[in-house]
C-alpha atoms as a PDB file:
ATOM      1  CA  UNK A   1     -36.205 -26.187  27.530  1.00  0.00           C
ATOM      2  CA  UNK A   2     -34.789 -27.629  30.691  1.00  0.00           C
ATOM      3  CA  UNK A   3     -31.665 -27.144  32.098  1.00  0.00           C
ATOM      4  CA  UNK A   4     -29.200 -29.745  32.129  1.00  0.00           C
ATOM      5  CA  UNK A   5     -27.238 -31.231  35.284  1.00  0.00           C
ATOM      6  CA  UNK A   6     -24.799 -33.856  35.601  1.00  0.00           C
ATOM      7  CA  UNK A   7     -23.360 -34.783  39.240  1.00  0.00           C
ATOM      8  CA  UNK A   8     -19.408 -35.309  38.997  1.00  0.00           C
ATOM      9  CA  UNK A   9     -18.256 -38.598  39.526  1.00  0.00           C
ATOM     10  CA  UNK A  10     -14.723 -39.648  39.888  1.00  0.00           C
ATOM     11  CA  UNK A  11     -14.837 -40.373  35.856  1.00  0.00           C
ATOM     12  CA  UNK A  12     -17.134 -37.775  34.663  1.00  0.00           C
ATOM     13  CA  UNK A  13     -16.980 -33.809  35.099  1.00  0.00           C
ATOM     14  CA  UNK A  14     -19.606 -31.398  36.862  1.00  0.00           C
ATOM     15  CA  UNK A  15     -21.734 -30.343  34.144  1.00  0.00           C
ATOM     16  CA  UNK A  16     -24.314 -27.712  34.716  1.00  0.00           C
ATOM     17  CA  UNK A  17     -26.246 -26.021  31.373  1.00  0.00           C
ATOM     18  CA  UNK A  18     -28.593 -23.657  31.664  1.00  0.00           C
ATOM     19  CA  UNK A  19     -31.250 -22.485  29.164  1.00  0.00           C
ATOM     20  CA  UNK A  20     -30.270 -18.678  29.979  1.00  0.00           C
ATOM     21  CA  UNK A  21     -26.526 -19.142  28.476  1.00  0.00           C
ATOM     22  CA  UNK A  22     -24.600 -20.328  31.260  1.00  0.00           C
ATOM     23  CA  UNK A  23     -22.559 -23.394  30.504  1.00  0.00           C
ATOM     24  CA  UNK A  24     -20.114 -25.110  32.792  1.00  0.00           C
ATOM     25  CA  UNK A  25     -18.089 -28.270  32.650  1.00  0.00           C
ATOM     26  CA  UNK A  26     -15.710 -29.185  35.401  1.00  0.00           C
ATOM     27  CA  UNK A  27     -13.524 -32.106  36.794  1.00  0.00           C
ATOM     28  CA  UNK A  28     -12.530 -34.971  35.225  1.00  0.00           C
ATOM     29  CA  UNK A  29     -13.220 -36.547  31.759  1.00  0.00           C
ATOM     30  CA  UNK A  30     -12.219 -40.390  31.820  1.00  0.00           C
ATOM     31  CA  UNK A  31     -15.487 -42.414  30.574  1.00  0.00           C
ATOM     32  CA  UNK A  32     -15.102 -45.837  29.686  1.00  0.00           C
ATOM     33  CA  UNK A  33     -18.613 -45.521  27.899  1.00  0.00           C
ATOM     34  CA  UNK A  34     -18.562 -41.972  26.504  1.00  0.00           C
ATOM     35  CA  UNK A  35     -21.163 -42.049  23.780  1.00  0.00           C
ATOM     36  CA  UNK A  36     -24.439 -41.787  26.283  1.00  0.00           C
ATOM     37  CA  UNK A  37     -22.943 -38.691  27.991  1.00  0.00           C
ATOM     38  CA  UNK A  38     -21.912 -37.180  24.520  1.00  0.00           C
ATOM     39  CA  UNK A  39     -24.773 -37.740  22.557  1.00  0.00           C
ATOM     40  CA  UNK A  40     -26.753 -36.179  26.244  1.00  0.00           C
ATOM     41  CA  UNK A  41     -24.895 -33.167  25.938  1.00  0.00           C
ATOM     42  CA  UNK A  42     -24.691 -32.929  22.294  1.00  0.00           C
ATOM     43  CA  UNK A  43     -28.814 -33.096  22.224  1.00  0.00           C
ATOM     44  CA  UNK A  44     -28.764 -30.623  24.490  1.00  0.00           C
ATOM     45  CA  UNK A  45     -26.598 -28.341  22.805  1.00  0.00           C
ATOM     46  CA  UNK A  46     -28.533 -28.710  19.655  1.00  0.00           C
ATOM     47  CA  UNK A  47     -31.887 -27.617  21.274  1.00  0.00           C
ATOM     48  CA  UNK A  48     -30.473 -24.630  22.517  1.00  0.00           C
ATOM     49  CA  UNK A  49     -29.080 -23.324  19.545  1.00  0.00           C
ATOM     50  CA  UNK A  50     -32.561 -23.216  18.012  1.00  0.00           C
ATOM     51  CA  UNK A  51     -33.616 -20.880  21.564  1.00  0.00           C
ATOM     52  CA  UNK A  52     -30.494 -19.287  22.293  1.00  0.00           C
ATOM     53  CA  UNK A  53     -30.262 -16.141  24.440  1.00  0.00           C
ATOM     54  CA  UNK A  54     -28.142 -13.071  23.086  1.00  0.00           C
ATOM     55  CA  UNK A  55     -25.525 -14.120  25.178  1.00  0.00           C
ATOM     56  CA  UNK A  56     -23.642 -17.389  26.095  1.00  0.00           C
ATOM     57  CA  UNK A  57     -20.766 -18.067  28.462  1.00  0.00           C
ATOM     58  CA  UNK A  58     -19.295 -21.081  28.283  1.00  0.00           C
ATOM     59  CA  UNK A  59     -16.309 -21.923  31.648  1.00  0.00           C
ATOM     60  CA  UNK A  60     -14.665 -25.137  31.277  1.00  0.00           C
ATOM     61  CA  UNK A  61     -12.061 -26.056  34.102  1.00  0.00           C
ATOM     62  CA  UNK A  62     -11.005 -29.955  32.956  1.00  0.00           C
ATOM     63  CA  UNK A  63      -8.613 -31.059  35.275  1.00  0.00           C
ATOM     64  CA  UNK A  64      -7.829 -34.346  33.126  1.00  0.00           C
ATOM     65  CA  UNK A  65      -9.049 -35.906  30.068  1.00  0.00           C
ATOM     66  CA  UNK A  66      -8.294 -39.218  28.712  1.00  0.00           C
ATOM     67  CA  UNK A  67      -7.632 -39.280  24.462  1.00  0.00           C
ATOM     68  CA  UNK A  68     -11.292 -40.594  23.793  1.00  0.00           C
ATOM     69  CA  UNK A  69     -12.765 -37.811  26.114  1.00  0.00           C
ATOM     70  CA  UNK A  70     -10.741 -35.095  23.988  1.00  0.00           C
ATOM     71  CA  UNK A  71     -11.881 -36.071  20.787  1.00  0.00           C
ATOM     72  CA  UNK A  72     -15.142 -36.226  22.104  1.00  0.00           C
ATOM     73  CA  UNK A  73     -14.543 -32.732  24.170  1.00  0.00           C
ATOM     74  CA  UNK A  74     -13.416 -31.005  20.329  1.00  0.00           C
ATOM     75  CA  UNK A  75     -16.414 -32.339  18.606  1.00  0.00           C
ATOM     76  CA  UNK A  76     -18.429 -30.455  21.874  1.00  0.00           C
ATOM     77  CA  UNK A  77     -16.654 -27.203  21.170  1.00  0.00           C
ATOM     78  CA  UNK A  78     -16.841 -27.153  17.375  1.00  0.00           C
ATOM     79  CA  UNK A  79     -20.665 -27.025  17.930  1.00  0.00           C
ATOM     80  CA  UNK A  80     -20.481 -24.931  20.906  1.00  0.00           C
ATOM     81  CA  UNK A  81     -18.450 -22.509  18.519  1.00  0.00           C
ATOM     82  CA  UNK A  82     -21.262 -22.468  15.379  1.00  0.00           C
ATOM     83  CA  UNK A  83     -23.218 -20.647  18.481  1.00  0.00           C
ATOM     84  CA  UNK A  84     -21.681 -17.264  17.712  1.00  0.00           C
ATOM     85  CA  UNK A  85     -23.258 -14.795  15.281  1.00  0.00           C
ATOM     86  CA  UNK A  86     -24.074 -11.169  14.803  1.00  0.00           C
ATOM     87  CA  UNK A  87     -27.349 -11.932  16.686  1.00  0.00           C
ATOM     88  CA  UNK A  88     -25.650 -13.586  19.572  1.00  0.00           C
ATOM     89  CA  UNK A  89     -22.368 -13.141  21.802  1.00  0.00           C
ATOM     90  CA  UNK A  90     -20.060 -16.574  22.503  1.00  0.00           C
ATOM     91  CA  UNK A  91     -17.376 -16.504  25.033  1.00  0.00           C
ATOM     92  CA  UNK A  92     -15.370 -19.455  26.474  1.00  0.00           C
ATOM     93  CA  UNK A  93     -13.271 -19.300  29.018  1.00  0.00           C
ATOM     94  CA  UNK A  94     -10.625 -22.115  29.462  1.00  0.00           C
ATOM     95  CA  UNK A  95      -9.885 -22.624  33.208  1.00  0.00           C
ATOM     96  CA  UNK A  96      -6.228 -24.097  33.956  1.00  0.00           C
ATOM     97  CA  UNK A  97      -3.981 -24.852  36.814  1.00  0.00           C
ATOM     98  CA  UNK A  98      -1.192 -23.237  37.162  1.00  0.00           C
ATOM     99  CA  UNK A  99       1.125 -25.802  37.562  1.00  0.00           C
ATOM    100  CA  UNK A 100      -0.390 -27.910  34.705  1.00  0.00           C
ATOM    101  CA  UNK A 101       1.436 -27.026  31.340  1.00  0.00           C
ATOM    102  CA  UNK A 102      -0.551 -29.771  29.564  1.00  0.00           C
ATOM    103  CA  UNK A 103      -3.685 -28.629  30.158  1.00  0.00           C
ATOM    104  CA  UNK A 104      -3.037 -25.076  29.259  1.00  0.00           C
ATOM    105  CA  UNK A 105      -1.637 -26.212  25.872  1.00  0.00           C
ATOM    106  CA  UNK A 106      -4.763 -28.434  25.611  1.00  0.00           C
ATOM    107  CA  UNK A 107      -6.487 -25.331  25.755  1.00  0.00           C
ATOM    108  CA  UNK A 108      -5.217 -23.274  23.021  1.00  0.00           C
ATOM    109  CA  UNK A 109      -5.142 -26.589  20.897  1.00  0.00           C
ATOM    110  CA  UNK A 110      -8.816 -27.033  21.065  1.00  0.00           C
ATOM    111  CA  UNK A 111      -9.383 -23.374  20.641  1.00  0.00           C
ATOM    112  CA  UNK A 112      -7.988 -23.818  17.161  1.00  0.00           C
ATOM    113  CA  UNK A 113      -9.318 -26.437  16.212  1.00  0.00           C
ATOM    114  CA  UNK A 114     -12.519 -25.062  16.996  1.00  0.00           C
ATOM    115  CA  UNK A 115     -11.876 -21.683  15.183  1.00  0.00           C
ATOM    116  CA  UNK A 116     -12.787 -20.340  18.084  1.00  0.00           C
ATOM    117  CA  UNK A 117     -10.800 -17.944  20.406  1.00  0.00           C
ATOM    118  CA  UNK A 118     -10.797 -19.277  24.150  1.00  0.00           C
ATOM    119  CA  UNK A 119     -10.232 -16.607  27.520  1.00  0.00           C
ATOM    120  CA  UNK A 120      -7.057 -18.567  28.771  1.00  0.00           C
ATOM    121  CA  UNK A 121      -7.942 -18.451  32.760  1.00  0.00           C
ATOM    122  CA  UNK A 122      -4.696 -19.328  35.268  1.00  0.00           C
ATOM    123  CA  UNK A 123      -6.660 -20.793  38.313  1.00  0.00           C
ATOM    124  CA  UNK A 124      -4.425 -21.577  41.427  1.00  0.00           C
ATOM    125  CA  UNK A 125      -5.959 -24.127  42.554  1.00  0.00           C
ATOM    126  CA  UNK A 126      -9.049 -25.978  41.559  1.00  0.00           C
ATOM    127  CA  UNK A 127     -11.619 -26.601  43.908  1.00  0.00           C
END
């Protein structure tokens, strides 16, 4: 299984998967054709379940995300979330701005929805 790497663009976030657990996402989510980089990611996601390492550590730091990119972003992190078992440790860490309240409540919205309990991270700045 290959890792997976997406350059940032001023639309689309960093995304960087790798076979041994470590999953980020960061930047921007504002894709006028969002069902190519979905269905890349959500491929992706679904070959790695079936070879998944004891531990996975998912860090998402979305600066902004336009409505069709969060629907998209929950359906992401309700599969992420059917990761976890006895055999094999989830965490997801949920990367914020200080100063933005809407992304923080974002956060814990998506962590409920995906039954799933986030690491709320304050970040000062974003880099």
């Amino acid at each position: 299984m290959n890792d997976l790497f997406i350059t940032a663009s001023a639309t689309s976030p960093l995304v960087h998967f790798k076979n041994n657990g470590d999953i980020q996402m960061s930047g921007k989510i504002i894709l006028d054709q969002n069902a190519e980089f979905w269905m890349q990611i959500n491929q992706w996601i679904e070959e790695f379940k079936s070879n998944k390492p004891s531990k996975t550590i998912v860090n998402l730091q979305i600066d902004y995300l336009n409505s069709a990119s969060l629907k998209e972003l929950n359906k992401f992190l309700i599969l992420i979330a059917s990761i976890s078992s006895s055999e094999s440790d989830l965490y997801i860490g949920w990367h914020y701005n200080e100063t933005d309240i809407y992304m923080r409540e974002i956060g814990f919205e998506l962590s409920k929805q995906s039954g799933f309990n986030f690491q709320m991270k304050l970040v000062k700045e974003f880099v």
